[in-house]
C-alpha atoms as a PDB file:
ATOM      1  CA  UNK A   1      31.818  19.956  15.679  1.00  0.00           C
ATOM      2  CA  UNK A   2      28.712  18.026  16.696  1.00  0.00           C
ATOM      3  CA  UNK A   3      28.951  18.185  20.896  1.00  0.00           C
ATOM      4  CA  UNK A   4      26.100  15.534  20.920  1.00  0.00           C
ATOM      5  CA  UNK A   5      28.733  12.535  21.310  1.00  0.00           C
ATOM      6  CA  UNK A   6      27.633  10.273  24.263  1.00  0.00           C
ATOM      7  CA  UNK A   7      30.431   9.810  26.867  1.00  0.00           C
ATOM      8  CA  UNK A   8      30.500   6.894  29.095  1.00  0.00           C
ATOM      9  CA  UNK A   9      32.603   7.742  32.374  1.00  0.00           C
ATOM     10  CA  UNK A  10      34.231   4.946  34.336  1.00  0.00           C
ATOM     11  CA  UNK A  11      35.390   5.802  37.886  1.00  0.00           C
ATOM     12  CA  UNK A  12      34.516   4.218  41.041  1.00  0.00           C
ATOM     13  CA  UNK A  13      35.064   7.254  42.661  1.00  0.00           C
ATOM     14  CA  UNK A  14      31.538   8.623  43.018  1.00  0.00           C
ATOM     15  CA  UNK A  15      32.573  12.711  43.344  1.00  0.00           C
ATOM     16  CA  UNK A  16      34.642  12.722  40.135  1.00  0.00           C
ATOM     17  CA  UNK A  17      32.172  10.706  38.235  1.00  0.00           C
ATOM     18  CA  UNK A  18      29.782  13.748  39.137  1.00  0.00           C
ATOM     19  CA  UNK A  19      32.113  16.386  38.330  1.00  0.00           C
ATOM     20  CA  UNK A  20      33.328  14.928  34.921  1.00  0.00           C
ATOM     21  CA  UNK A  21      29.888  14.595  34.023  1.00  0.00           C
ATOM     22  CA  UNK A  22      28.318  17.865  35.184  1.00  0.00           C
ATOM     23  CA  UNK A  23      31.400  19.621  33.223  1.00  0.00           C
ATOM     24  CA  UNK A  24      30.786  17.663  30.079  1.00  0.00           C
ATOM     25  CA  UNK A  25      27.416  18.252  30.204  1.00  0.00           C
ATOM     26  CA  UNK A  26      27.806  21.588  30.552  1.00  0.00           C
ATOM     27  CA  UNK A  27      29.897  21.996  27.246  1.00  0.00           C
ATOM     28  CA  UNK A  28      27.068  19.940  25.181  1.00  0.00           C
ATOM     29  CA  UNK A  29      28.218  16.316  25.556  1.00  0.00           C
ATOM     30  CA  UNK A  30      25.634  13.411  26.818  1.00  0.00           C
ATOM     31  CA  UNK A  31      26.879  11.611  29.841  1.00  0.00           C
ATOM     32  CA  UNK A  32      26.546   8.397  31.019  1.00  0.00           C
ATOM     33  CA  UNK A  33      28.341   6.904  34.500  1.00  0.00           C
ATOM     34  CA  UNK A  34      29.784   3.431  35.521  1.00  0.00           C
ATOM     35  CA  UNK A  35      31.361   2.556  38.637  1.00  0.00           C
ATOM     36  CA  UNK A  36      33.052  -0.866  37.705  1.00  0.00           C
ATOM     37  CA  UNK A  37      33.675  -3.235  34.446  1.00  0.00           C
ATOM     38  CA  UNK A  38      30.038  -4.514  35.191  1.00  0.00           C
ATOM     39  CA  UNK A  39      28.056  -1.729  35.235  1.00  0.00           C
ATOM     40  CA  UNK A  40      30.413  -0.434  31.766  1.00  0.00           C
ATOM     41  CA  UNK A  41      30.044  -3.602  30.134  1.00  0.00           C
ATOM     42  CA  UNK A  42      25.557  -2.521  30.662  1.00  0.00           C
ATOM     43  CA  UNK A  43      25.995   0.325  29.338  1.00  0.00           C
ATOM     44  CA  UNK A  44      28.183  -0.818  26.433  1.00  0.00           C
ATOM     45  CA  UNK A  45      25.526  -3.163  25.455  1.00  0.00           C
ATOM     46  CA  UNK A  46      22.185  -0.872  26.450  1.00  0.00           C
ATOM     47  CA  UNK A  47      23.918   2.315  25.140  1.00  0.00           C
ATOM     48  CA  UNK A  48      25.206   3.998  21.798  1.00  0.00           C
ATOM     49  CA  UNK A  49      28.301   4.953  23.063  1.00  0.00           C
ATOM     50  CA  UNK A  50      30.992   7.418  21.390  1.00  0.00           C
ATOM     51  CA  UNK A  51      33.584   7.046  24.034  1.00  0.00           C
ATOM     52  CA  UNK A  52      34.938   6.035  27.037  1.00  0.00           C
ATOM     53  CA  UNK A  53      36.525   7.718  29.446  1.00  0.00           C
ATOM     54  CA  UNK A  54      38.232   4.556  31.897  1.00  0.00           C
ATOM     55  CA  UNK A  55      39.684   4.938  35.150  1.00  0.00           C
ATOM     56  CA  UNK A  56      42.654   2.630  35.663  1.00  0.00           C
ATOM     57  CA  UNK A  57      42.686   1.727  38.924  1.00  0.00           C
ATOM     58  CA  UNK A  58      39.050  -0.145  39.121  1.00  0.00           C
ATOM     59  CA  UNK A  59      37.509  -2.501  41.388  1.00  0.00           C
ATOM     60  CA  UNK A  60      37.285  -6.359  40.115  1.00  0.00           C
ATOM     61  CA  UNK A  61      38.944  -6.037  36.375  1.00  0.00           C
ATOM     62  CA  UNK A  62      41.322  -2.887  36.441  1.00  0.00           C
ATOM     63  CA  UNK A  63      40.957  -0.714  33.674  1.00  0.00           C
ATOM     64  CA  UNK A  64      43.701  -2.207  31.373  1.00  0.00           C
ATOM     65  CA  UNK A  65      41.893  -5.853  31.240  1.00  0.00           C
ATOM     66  CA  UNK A  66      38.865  -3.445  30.316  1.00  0.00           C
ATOM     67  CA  UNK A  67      40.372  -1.644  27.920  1.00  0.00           C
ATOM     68  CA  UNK A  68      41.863  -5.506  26.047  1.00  0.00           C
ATOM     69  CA  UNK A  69      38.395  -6.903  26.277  1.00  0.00           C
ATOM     70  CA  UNK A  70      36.699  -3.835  24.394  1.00  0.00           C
ATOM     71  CA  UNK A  71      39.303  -3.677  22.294  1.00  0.00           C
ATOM     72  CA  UNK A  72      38.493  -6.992  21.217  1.00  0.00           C
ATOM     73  CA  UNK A  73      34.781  -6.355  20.618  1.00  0.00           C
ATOM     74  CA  UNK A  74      35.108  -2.679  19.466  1.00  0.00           C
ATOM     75  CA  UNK A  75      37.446   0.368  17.785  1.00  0.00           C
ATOM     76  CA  UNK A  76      35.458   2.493  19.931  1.00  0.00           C
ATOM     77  CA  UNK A  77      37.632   5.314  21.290  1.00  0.00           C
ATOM     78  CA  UNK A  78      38.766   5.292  24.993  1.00  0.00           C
ATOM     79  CA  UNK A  79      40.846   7.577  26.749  1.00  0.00           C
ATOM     80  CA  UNK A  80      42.561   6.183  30.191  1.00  0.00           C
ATOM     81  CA  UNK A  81      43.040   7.490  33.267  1.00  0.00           C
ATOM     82  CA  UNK A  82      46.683   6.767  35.294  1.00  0.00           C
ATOM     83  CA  UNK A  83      48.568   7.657  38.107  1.00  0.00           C
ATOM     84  CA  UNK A  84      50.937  10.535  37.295  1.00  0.00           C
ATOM     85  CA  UNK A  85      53.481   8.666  39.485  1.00  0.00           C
ATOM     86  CA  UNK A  86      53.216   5.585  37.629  1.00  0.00           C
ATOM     87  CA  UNK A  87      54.787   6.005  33.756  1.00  0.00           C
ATOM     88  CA  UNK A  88      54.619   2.411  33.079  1.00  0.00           C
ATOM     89  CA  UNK A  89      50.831   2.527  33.477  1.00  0.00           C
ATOM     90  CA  UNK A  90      50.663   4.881  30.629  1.00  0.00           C
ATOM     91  CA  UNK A  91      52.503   2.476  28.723  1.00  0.00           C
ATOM     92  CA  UNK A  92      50.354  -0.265  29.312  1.00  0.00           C
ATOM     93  CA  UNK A  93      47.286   1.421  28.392  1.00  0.00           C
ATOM     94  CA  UNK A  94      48.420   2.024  24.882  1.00  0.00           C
ATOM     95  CA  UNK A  95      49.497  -1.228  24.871  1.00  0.00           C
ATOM     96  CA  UNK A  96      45.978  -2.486  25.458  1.00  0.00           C
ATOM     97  CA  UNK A  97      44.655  -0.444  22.709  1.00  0.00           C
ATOM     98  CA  UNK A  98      43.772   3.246  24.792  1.00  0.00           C
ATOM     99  CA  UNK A  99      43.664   6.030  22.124  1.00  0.00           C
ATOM    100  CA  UNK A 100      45.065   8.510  24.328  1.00  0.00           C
ATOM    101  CA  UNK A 101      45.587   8.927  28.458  1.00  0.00           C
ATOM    102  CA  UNK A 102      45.800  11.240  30.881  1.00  0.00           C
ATOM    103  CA  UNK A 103      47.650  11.915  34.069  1.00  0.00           C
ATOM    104  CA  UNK A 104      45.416  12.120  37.206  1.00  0.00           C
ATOM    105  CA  UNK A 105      45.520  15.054  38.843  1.00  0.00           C
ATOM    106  CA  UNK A 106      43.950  16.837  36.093  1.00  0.00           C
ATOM    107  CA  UNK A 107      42.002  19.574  34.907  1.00  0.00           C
ATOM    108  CA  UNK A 108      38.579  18.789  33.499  1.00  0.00           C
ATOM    109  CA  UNK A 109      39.444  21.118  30.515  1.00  0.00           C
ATOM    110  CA  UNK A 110      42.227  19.273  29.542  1.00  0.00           C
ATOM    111  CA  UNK A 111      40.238  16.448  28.972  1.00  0.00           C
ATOM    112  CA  UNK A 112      37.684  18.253  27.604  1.00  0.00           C
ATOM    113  CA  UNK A 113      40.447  19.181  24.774  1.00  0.00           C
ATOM    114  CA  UNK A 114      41.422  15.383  24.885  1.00  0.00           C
ATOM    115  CA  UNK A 115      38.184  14.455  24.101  1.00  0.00           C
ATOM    116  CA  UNK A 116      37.532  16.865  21.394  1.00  0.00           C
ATOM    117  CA  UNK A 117      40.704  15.497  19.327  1.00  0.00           C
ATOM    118  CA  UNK A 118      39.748  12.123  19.866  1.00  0.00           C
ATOM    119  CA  UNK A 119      36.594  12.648  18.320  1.00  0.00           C
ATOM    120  CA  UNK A 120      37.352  14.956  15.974  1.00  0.00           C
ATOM    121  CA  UNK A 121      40.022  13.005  14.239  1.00  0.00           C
ATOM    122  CA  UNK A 122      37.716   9.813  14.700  1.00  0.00           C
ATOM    123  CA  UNK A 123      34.492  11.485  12.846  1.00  0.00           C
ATOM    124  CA  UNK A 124      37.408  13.509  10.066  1.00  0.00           C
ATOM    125  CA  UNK A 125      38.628  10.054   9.091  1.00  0.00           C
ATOM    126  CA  UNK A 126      35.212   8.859   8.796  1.00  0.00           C
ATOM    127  CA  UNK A 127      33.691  11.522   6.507  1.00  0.00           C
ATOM    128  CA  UNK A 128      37.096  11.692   4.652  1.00  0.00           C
ATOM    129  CA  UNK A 129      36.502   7.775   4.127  1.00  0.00           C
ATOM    130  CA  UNK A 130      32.763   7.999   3.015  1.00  0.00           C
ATOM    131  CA  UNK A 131      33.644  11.676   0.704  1.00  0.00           C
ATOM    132  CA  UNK A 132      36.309   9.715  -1.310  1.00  0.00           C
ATOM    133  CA  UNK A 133      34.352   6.205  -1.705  1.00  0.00           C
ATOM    134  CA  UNK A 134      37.520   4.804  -0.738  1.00  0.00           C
ATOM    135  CA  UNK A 135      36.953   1.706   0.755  1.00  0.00           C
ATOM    136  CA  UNK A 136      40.541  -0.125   1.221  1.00  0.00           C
ATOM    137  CA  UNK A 137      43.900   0.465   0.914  1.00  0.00           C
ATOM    138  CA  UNK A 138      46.161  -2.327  -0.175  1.00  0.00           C
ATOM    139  CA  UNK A 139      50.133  -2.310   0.192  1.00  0.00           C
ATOM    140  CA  UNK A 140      52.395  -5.107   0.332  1.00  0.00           C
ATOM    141  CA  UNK A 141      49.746  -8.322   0.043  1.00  0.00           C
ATOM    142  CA  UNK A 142      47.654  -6.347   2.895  1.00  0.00           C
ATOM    143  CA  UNK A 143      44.269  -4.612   2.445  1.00  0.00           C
ATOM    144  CA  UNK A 144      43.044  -2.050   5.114  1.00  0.00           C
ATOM    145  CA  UNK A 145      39.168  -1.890   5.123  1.00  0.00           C
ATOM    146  CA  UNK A 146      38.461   1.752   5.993  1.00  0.00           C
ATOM    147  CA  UNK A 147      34.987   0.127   6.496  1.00  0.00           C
ATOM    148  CA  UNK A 148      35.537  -2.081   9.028  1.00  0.00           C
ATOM    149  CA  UNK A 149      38.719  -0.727  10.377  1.00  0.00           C
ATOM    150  CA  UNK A 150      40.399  -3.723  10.476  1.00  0.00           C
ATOM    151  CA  UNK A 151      43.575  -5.817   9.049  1.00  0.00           C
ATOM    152  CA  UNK A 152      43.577  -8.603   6.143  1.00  0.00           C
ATOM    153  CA  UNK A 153      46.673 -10.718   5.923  1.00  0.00           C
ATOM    154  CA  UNK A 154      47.929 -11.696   2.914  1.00  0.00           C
ATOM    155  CA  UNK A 155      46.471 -15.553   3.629  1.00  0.00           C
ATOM    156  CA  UNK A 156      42.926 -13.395   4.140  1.00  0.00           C
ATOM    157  CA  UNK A 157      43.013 -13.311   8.273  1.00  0.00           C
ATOM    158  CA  UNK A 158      41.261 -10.685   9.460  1.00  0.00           C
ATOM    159  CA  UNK A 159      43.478  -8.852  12.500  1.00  0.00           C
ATOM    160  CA  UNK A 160      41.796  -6.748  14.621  1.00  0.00           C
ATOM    161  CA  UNK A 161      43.292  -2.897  15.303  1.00  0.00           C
ATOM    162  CA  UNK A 162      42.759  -0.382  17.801  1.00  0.00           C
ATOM    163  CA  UNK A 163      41.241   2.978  17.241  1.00  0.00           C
ATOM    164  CA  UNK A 164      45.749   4.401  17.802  1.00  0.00           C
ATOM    165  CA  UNK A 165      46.591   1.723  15.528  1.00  0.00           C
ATOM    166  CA  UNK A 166      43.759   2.155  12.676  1.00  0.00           C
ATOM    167  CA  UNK A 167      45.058   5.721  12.875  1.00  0.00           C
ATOM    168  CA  UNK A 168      48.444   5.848  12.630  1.00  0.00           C
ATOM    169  CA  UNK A 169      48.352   3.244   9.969  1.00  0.00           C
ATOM    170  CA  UNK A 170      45.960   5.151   8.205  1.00  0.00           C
ATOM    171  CA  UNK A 171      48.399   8.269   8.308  1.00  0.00           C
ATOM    172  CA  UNK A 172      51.645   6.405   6.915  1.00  0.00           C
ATOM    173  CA  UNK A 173      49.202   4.792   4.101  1.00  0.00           C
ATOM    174  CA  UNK A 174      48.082   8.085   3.309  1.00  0.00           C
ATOM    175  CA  UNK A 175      52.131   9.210   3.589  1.00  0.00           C
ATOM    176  CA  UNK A 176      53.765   6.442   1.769  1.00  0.00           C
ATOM    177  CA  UNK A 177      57.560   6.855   1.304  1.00  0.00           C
ATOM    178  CA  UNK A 178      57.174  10.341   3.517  1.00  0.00           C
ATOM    179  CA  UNK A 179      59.555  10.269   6.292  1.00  0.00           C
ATOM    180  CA  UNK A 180      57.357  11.523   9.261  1.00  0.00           C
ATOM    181  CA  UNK A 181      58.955  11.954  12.629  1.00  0.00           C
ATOM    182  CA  UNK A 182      57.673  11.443  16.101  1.00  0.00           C
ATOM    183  CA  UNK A 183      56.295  15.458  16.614  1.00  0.00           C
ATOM    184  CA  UNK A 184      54.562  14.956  13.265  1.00  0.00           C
ATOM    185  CA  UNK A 185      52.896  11.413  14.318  1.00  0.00           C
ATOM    186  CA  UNK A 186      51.794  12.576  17.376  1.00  0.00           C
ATOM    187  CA  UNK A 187      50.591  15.622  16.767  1.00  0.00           C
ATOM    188  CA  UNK A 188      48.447  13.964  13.416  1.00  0.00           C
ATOM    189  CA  UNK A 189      46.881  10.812  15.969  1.00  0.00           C
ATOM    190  CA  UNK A 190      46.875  12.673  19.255  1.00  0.00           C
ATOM    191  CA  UNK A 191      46.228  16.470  18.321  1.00  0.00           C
ATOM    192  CA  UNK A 192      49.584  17.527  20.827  1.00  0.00           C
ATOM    193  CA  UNK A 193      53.424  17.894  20.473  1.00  0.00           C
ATOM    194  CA  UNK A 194      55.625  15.286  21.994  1.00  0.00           C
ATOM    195  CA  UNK A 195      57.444  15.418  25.195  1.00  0.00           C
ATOM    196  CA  UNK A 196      60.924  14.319  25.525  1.00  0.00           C
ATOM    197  CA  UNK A 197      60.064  10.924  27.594  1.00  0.00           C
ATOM    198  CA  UNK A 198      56.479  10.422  25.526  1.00  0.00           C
ATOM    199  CA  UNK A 199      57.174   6.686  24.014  1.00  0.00           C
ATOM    200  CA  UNK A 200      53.163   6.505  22.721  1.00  0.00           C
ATOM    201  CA  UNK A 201      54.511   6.629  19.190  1.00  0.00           C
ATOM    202  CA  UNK A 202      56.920   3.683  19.361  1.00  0.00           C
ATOM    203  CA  UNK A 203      55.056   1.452  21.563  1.00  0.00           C
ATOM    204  CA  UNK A 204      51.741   1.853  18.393  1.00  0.00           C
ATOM    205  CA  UNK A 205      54.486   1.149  15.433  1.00  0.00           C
ATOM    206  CA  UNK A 206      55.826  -1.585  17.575  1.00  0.00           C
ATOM    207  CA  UNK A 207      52.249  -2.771  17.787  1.00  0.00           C
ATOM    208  CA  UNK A 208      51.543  -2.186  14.324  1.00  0.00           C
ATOM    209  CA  UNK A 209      54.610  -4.134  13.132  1.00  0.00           C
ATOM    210  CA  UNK A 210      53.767  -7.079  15.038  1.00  0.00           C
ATOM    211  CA  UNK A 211      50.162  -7.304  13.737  1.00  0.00           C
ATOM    212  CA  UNK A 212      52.148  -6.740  10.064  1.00  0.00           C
ATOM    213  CA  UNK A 213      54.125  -9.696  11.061  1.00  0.00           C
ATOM    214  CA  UNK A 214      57.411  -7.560  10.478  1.00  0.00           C
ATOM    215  CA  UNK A 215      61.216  -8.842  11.649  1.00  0.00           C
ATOM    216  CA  UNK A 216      61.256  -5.992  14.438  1.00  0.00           C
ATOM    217  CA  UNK A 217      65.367  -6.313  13.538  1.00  0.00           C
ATOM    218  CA  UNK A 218      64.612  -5.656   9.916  1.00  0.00           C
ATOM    219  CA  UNK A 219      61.095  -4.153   9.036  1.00  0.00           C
ATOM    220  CA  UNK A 220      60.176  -3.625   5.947  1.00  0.00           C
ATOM    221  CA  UNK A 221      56.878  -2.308   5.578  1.00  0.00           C
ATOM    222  CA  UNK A 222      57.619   0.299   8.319  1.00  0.00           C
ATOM    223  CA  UNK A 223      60.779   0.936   8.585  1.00  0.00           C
ATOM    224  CA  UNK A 224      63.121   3.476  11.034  1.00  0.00           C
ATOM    225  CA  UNK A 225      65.028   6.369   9.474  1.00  0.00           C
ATOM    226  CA  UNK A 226      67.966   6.808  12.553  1.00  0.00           C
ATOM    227  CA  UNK A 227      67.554  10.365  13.325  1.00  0.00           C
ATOM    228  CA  UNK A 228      64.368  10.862  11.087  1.00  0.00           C
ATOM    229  CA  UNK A 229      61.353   9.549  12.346  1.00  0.00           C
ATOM    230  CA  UNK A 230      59.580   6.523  10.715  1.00  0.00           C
ATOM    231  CA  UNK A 231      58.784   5.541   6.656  1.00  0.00           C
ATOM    232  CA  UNK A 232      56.094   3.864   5.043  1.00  0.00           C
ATOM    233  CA  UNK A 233      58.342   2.199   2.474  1.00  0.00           C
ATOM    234  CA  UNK A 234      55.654   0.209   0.057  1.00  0.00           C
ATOM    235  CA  UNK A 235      53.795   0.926  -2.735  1.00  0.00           C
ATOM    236  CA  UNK A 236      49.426   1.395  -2.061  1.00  0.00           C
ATOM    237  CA  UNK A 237      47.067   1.249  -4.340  1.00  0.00           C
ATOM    238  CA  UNK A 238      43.203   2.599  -3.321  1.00  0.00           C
ATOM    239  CA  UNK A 239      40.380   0.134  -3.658  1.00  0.00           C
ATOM    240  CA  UNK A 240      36.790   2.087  -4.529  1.00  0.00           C
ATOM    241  CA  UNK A 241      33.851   1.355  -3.354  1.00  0.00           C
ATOM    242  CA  UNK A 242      31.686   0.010  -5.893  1.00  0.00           C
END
């Protein structure tokens, strides 16, 4: 895998900046380093970025009001940073559209791995998309634009989706009427196996079935198998690229 991604670290703690970015460097990545939302939202706009790396717990806007506001402007991938004593934080983040998170204390190798799958599946789904000249996926009166990597309703709004949520929807619309279970899911959008209190998985359908305007009492696009896993339960037909 190309190691020349550009990472953009935000920490306002000077000493792990510097040690994030000397051990990224060192395994072929190009670092770049932000203290606050300010000085990230400069190098967002002065920068080709490939990630972001944000610390929760930031001064002025924390790093979930970050995280929304990119999310808004961008699919761009972004691994958090929480408090291992602080669950809920985790939830939030993926909430606010974080691809993946990670516990502080941790070990820079670790998220050197996280990293890697982050991009990885990121640039896979990308060449997969440009090998097959596939350029939507419709199901149900909705289109997917593998192009833009965003939602159209069936009254032609165009919904906005997270890099976790373009993902795992591309993974049931490439799975339709596949019953795939929480293990599977995660390990296909976040490259690991599930623990027994990980809720990532639910809290992205949940997130997907809102933007899908499902009944969360009675989906029907996505729907639950009880002791299964989850179901892609339309029909989708590929759009080419012409």
């Amino acid at each position: 895998m190309d190691t020349s991604s550009k990472i953009l670290i935000v920490d306002d703690d000077r000493d792990i900046r510097s040690l994030l970015a000397d051990y990224l460097d060192g395994h072929g990545y190009s670092t770049m380093m932000a203290a606050d939302g300010n000085a990230m939202w400069a190098a967002l706009d002065a920068h080709q970025v490939d990630l972001v790396v944000l610390d929760l717990n930031l001064p002025g806007d924390d790093g979930l009001t970050l995280c929304r506001n990119l999310r808004a402007k961008s699919s761009m991938p972004v691994i958090m940073l929480t408090a291992r004593s602080e669950p809920l934080d985790r939830i939030l983040g993926l909430e606010m559209g974080a691809d993946d998170y990670l516990p502080k204390p941790f070990e820079p190798r670790e998220l050197l791995a996280r990293i890697r799958s982050v991009l990885r599946r990121t640039q896979s789904a990308a060449l997969a998309s440009d090998g097959e000249q596939i350029q939507r996926l419709k199901f149900a009166g909705w289109t997917l634009d593998l192009t833009a990597r965003h939602l159209i309703s069936p009254d032609d709004m165009v919904i906005a989706l997270s890099g976790a949520e373009f993902r795992m929807l591309t993974i049931f619309l490439d799975h339709p009427n596949r019953i795939l279970n929480r293990d599977q899911l995660l390990n296909m959008t976040h490259g690991r196996d599930a623990d027994p209190f990980d809720r990532s998985i639910d809290i992205q359908i949940s997130r997907l079935r809102q933007k899908l305007r499902e009944d969360a009492r009675s989906p029907q696009i996505i729907k639950t198998v009880r002791n299964g896993g989850y179901v892609l339960s339309v029909t989708v037909t590929a759009e080419h690229a012409t």
